[in-house]
PDB file of N, CA and C in Angstrom:
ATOM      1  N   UNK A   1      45.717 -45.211 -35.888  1.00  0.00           N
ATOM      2  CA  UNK A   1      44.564 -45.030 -36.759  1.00  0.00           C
ATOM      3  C   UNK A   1      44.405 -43.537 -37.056  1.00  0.00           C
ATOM      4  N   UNK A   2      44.242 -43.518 -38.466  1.00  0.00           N
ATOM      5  CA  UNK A   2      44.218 -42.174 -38.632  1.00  0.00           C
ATOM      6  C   UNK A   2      42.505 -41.636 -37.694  1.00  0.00           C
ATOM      7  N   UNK A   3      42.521 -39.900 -37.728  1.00  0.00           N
ATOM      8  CA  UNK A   3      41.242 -39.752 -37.813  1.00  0.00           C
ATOM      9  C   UNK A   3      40.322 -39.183 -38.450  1.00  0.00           C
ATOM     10  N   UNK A   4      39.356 -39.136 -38.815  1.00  0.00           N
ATOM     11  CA  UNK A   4      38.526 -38.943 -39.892  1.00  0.00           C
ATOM     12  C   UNK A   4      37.304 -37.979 -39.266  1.00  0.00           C
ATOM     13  N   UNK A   5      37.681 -36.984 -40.128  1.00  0.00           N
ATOM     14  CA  UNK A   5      35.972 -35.783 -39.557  1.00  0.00           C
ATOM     15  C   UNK A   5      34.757 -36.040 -40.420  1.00  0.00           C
ATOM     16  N   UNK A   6      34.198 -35.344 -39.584  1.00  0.00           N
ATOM     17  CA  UNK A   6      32.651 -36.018 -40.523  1.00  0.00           C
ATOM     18  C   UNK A   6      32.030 -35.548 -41.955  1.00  0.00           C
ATOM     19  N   UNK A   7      33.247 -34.489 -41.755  1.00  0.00           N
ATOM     20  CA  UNK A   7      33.096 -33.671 -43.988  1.00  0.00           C
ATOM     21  C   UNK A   7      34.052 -34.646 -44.449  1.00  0.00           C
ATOM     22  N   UNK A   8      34.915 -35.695 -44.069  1.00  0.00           N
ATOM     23  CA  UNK A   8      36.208 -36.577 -44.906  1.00  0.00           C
ATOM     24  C   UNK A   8      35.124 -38.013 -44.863  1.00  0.00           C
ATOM     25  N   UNK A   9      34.812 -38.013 -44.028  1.00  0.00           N
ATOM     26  CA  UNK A   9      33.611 -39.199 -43.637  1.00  0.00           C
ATOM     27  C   UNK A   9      32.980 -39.227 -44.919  1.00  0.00           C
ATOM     28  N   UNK A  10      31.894 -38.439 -45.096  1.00  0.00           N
ATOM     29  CA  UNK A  10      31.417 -38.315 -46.288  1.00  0.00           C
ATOM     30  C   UNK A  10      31.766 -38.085 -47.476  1.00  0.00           C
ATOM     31  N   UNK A  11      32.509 -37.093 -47.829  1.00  0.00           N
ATOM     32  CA  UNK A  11      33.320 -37.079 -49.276  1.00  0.00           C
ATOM     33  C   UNK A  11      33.871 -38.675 -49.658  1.00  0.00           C
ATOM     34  N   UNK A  12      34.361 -40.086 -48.811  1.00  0.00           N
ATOM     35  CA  UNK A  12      34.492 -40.673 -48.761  1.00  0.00           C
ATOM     36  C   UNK A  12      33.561 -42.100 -49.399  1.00  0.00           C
ATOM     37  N   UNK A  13      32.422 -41.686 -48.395  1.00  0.00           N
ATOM     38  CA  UNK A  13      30.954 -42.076 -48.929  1.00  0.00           C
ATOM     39  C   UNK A  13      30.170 -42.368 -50.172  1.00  0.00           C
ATOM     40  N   UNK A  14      30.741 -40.620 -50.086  1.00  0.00           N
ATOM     41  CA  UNK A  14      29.882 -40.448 -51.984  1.00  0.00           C
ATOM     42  C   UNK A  14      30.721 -40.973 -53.004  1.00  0.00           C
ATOM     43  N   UNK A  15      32.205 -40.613 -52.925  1.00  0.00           N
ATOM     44  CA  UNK A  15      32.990 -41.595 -53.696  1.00  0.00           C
ATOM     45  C   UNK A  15      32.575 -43.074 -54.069  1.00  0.00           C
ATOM     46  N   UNK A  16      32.896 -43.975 -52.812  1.00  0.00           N
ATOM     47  CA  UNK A  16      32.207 -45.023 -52.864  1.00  0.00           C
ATOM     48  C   UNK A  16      30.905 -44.870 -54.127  1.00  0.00           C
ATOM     49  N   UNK A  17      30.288 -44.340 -53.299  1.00  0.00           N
ATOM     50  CA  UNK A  17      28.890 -44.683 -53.438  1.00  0.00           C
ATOM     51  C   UNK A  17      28.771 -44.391 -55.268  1.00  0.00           C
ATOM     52  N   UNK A  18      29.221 -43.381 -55.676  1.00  0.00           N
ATOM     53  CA  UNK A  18      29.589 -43.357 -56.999  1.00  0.00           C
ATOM     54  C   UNK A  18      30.047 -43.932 -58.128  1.00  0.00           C
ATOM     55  N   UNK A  19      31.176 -44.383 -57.619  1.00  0.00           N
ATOM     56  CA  UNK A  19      31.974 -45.771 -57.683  1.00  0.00           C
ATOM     57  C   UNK A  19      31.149 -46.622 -58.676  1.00  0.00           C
ATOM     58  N   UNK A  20      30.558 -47.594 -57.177  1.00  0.00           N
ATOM     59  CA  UNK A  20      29.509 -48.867 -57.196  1.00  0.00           C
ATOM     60  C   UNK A  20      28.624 -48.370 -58.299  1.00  0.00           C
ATOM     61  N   UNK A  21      28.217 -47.025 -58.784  1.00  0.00           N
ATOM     62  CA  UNK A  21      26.710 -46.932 -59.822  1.00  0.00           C
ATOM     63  C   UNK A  21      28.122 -46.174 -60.887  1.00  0.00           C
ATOM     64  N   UNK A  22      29.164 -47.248 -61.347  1.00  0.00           N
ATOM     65  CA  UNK A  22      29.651 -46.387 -62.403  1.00  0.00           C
ATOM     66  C   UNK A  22      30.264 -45.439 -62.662  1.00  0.00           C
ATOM     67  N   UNK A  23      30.662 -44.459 -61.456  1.00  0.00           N
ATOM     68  CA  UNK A  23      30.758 -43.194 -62.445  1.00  0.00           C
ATOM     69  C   UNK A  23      30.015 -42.246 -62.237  1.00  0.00           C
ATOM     70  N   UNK A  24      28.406 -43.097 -61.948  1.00  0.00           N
ATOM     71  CA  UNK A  24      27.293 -42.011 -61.806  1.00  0.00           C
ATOM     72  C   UNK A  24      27.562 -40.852 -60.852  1.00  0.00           C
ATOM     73  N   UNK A  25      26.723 -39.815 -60.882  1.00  0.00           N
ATOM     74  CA  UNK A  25      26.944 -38.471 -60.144  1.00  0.00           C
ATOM     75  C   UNK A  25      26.818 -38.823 -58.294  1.00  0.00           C
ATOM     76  N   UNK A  26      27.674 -38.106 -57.810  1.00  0.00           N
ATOM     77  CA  UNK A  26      27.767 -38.722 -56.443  1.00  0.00           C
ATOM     78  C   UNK A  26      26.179 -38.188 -55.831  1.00  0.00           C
ATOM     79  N   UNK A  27      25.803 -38.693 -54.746  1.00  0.00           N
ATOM     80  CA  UNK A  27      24.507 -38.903 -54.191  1.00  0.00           C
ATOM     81  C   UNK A  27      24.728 -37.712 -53.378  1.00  0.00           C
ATOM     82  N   UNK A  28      23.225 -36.860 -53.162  1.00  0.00           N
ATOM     83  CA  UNK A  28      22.860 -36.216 -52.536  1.00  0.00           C
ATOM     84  C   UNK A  28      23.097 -36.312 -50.904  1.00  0.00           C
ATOM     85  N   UNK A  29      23.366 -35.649 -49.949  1.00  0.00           N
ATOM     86  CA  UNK A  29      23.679 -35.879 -48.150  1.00  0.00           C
ATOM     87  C   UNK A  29      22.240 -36.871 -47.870  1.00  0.00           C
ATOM     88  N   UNK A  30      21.031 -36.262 -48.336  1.00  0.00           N
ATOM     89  CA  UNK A  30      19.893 -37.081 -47.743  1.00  0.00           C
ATOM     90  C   UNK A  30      19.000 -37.311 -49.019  1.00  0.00           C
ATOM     91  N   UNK A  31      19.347 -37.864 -49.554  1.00  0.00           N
ATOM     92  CA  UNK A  31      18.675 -39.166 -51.194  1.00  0.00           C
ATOM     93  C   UNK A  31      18.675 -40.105 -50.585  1.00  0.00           C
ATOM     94  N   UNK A  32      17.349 -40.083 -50.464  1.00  0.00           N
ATOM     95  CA  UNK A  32      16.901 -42.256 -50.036  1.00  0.00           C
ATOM     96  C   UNK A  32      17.888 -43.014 -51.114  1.00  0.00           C
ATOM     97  N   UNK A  33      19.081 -43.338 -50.545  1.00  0.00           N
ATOM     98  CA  UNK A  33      19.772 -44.383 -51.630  1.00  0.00           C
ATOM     99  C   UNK A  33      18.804 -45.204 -52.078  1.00  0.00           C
ATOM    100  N   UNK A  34      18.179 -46.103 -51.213  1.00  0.00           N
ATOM    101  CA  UNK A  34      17.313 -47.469 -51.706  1.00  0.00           C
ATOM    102  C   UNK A  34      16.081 -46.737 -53.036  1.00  0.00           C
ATOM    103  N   UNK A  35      15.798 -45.825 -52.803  1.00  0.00           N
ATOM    104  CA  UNK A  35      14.435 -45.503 -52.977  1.00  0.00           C
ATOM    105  C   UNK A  35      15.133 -44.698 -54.594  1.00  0.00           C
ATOM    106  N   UNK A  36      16.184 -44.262 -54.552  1.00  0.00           N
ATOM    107  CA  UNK A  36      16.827 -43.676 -55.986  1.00  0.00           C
ATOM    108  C   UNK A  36      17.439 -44.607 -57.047  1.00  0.00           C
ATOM    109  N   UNK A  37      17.098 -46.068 -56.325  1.00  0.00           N
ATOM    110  CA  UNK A  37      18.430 -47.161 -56.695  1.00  0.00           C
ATOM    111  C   UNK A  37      19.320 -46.831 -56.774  1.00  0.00           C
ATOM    112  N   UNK A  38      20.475 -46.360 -56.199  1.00  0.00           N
ATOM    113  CA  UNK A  38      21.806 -46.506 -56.085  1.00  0.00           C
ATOM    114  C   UNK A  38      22.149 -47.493 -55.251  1.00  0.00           C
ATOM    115  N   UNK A  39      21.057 -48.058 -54.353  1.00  0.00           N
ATOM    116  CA  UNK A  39      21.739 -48.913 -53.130  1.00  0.00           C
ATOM    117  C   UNK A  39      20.456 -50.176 -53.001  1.00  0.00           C
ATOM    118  N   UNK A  40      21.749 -51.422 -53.519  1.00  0.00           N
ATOM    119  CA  UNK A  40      20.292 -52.793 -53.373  1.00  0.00           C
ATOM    120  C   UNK A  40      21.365 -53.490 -52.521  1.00  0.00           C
ATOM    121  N   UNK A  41      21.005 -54.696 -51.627  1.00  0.00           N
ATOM    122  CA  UNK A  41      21.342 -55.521 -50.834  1.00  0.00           C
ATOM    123  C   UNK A  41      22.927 -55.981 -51.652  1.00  0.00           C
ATOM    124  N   UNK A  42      23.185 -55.710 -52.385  1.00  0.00           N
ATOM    125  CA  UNK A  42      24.967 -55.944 -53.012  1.00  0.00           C
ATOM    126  C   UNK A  42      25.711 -54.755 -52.556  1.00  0.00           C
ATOM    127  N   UNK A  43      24.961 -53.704 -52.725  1.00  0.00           N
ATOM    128  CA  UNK A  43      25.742 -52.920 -52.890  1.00  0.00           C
ATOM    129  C   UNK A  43      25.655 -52.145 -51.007  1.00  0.00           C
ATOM    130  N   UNK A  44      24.916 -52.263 -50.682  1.00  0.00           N
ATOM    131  CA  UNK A  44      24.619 -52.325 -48.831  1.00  0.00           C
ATOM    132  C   UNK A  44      25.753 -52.968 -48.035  1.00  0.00           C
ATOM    133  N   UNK A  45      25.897 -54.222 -48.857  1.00  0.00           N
ATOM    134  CA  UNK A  45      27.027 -55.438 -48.357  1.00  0.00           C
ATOM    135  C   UNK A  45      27.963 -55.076 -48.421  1.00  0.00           C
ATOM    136  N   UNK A  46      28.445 -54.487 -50.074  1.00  0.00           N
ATOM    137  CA  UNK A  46      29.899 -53.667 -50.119  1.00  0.00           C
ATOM    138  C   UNK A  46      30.248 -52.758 -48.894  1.00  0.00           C
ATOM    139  N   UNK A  47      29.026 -52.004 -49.132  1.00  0.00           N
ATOM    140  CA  UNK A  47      29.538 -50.991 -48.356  1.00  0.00           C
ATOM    141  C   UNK A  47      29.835 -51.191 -46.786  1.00  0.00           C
ATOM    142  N   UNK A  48      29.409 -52.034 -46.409  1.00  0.00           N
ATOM    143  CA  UNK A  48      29.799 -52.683 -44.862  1.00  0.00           C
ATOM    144  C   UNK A  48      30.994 -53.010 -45.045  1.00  0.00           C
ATOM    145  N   UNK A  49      31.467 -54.077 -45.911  1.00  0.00           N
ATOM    146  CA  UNK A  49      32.671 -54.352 -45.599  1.00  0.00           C
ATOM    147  C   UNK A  49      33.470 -52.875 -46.353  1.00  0.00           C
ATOM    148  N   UNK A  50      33.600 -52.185 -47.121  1.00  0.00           N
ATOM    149  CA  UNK A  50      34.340 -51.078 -47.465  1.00  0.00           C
ATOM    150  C   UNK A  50      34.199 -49.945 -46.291  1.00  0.00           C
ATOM    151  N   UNK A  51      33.128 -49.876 -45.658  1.00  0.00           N
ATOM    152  CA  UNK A  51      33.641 -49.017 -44.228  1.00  0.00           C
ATOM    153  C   UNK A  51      34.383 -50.094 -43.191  1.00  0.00           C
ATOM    154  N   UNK A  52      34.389 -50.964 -42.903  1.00  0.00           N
ATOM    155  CA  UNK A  52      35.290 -51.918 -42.135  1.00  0.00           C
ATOM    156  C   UNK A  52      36.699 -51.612 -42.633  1.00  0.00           C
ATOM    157  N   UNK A  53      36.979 -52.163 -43.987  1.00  0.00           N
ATOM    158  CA  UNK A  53      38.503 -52.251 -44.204  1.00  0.00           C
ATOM    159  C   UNK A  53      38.941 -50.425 -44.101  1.00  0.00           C
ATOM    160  N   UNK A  54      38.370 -49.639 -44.989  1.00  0.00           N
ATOM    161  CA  UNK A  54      38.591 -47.677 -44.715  1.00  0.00           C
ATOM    162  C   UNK A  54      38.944 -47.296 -43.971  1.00  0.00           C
ATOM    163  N   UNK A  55      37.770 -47.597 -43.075  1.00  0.00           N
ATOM    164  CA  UNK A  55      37.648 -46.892 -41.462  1.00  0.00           C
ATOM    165  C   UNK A  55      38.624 -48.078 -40.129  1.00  0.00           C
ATOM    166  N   UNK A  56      38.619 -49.201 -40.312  1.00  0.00           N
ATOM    167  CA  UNK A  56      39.451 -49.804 -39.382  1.00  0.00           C
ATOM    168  C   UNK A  56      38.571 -50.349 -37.887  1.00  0.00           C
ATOM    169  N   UNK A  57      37.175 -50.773 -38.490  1.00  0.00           N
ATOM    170  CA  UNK A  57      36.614 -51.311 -37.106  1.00  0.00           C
ATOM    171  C   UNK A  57      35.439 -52.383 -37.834  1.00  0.00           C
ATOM    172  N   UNK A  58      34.976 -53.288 -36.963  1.00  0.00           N
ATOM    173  CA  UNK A  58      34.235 -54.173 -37.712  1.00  0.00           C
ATOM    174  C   UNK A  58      32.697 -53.663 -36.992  1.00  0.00           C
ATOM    175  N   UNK A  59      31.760 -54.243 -37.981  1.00  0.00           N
ATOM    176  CA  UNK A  59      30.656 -54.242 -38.472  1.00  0.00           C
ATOM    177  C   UNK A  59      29.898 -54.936 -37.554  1.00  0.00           C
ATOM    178  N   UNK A  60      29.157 -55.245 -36.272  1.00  0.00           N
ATOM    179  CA  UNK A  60      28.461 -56.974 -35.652  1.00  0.00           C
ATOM    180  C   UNK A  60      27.299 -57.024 -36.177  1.00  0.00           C
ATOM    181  N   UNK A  61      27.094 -57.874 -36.902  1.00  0.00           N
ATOM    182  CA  UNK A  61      25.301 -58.718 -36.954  1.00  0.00           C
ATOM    183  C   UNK A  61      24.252 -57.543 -36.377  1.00  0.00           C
ATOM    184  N   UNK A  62      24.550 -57.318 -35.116  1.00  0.00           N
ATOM    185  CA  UNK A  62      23.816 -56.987 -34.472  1.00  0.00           C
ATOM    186  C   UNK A  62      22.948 -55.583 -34.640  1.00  0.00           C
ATOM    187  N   UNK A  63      24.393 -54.403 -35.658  1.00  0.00           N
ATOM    188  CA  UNK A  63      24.312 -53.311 -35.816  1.00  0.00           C
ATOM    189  C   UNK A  63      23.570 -53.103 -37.279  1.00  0.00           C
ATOM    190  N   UNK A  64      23.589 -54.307 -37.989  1.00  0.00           N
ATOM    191  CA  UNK A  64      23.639 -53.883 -39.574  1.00  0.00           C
ATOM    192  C   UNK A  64      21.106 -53.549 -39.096  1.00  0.00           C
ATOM    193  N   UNK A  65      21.537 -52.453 -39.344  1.00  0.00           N
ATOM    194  CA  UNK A  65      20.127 -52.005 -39.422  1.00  0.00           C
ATOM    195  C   UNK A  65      20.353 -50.728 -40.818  1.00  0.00           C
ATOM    196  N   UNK A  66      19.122 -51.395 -41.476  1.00  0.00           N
ATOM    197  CA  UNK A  66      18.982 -50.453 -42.762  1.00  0.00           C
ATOM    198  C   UNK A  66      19.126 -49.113 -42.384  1.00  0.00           C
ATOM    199  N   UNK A  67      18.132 -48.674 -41.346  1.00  0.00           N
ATOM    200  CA  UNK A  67      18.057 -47.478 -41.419  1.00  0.00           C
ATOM    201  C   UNK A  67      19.653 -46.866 -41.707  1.00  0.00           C
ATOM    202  N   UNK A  68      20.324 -47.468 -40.816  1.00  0.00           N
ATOM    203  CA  UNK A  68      21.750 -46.124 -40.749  1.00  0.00           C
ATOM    204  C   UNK A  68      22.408 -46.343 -42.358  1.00  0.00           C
ATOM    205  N   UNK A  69      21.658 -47.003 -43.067  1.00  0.00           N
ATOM    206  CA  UNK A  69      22.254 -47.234 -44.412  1.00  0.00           C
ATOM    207  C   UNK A  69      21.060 -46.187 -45.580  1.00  0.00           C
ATOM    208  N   UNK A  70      20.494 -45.782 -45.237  1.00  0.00           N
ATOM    209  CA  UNK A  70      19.513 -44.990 -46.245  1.00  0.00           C
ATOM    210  C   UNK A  70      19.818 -44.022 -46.704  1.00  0.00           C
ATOM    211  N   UNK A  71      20.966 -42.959 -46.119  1.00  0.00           N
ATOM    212  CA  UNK A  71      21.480 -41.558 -46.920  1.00  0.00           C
ATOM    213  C   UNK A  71      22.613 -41.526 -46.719  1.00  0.00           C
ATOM    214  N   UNK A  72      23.514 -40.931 -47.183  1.00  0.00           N
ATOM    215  CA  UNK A  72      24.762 -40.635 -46.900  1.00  0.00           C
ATOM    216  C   UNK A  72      24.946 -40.073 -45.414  1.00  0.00           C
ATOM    217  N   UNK A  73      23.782 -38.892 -45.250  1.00  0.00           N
ATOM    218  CA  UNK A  73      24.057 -38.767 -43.641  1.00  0.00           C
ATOM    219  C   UNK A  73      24.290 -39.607 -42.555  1.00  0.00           C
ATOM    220  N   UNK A  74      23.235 -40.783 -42.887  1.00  0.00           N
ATOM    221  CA  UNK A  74      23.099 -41.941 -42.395  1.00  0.00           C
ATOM    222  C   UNK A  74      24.169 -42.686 -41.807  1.00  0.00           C
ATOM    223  N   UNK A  75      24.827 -42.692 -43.085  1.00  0.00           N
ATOM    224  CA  UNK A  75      25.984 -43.717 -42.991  1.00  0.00           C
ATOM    225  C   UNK A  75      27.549 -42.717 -42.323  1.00  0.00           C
ATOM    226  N   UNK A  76      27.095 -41.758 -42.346  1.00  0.00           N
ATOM    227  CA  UNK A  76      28.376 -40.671 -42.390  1.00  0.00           C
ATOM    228  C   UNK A  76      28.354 -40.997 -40.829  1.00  0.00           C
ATOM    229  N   UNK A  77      27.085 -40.476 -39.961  1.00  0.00           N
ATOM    230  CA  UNK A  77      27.373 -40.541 -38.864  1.00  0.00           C
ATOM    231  C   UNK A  77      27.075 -42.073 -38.312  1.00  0.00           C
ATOM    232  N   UNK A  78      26.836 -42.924 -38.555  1.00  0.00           N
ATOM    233  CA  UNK A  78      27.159 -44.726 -38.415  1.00  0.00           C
ATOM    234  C   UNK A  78      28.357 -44.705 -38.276  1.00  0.00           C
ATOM    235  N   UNK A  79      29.243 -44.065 -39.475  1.00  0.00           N
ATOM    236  CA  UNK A  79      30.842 -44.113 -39.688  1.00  0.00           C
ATOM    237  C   UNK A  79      31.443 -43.531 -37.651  1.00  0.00           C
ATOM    238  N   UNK A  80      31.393 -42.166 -38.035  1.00  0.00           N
ATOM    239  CA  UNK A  80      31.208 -41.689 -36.810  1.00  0.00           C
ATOM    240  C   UNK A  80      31.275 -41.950 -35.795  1.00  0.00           C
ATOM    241  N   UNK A  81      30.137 -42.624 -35.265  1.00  0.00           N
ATOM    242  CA  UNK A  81      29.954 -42.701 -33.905  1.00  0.00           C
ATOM    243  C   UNK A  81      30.573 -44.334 -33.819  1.00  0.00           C
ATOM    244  N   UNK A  82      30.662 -45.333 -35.019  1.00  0.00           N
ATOM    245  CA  UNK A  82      31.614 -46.641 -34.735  1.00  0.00           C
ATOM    246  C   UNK A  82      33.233 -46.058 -34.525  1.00  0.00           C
ATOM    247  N   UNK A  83      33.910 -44.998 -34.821  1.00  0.00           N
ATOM    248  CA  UNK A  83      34.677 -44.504 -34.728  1.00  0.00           C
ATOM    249  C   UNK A  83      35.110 -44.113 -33.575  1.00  0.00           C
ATOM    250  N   UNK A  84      34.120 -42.983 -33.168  1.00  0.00           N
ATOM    251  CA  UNK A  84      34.347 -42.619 -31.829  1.00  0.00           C
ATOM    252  C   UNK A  84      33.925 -43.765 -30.531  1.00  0.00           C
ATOM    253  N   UNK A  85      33.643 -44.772 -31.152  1.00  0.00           N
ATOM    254  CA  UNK A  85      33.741 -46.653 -30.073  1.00  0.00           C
ATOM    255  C   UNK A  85      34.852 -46.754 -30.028  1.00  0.00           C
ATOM    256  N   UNK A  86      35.368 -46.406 -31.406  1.00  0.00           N
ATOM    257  CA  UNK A  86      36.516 -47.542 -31.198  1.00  0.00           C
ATOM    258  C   UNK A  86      38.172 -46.493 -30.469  1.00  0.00           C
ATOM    259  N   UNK A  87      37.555 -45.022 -31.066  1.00  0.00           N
ATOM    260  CA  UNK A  87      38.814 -44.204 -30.052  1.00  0.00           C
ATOM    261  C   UNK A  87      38.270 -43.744 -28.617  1.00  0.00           C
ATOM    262  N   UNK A  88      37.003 -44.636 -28.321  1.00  0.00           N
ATOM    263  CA  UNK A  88      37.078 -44.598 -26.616  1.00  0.00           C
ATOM    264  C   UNK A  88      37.816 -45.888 -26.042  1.00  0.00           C
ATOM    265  N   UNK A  89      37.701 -46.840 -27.010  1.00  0.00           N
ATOM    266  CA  UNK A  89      38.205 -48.368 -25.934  1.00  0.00           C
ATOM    267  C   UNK A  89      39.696 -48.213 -25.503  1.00  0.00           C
TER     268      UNK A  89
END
């Protein structure tokens, strides 16, 4: 597995996240996605499974809490620290 720092983490992110709205201008580190609309329950979903297949670790029920989905920071270090799970096991 490759590894991924937390400035590739994000540049990653905003791509995505850009992507999904078109084209549109990539999102700010801390822009309430939900609250700017860039990010509704479709596009939340994508992005779970598009950090799963990217990054190389799965997602449980258990974890999907909005909060770590509200900014890019958010999600950068979500990315992160599921990362550094999965290069401790």
């Amino acid at each position: 597995m490759t590894a991924h720092t937390p400035d590739e983490i994000e540049r990653l992110v905003r791509a995505f996240l850009a992507a999904e709205a078109d084209g549109e201008s990539e999102p700010e580190r801390d822009e309430d996605l939900f609250q700017s609309g860039r990010m509704d329950s479709l596009v939340a979903l994508h992005l779970v499974t598009w950090t799963e297949s990217t990054f190389g670790f799965e997602v449980d029920v258990d974890e999907l809490n909005l909060a770590s989905f509200v900014t890019v920071a958010k999600i950068t270090d979500f990315v992160a620290d599921k990362l550094g799970e999965t290069q401790s096991v």
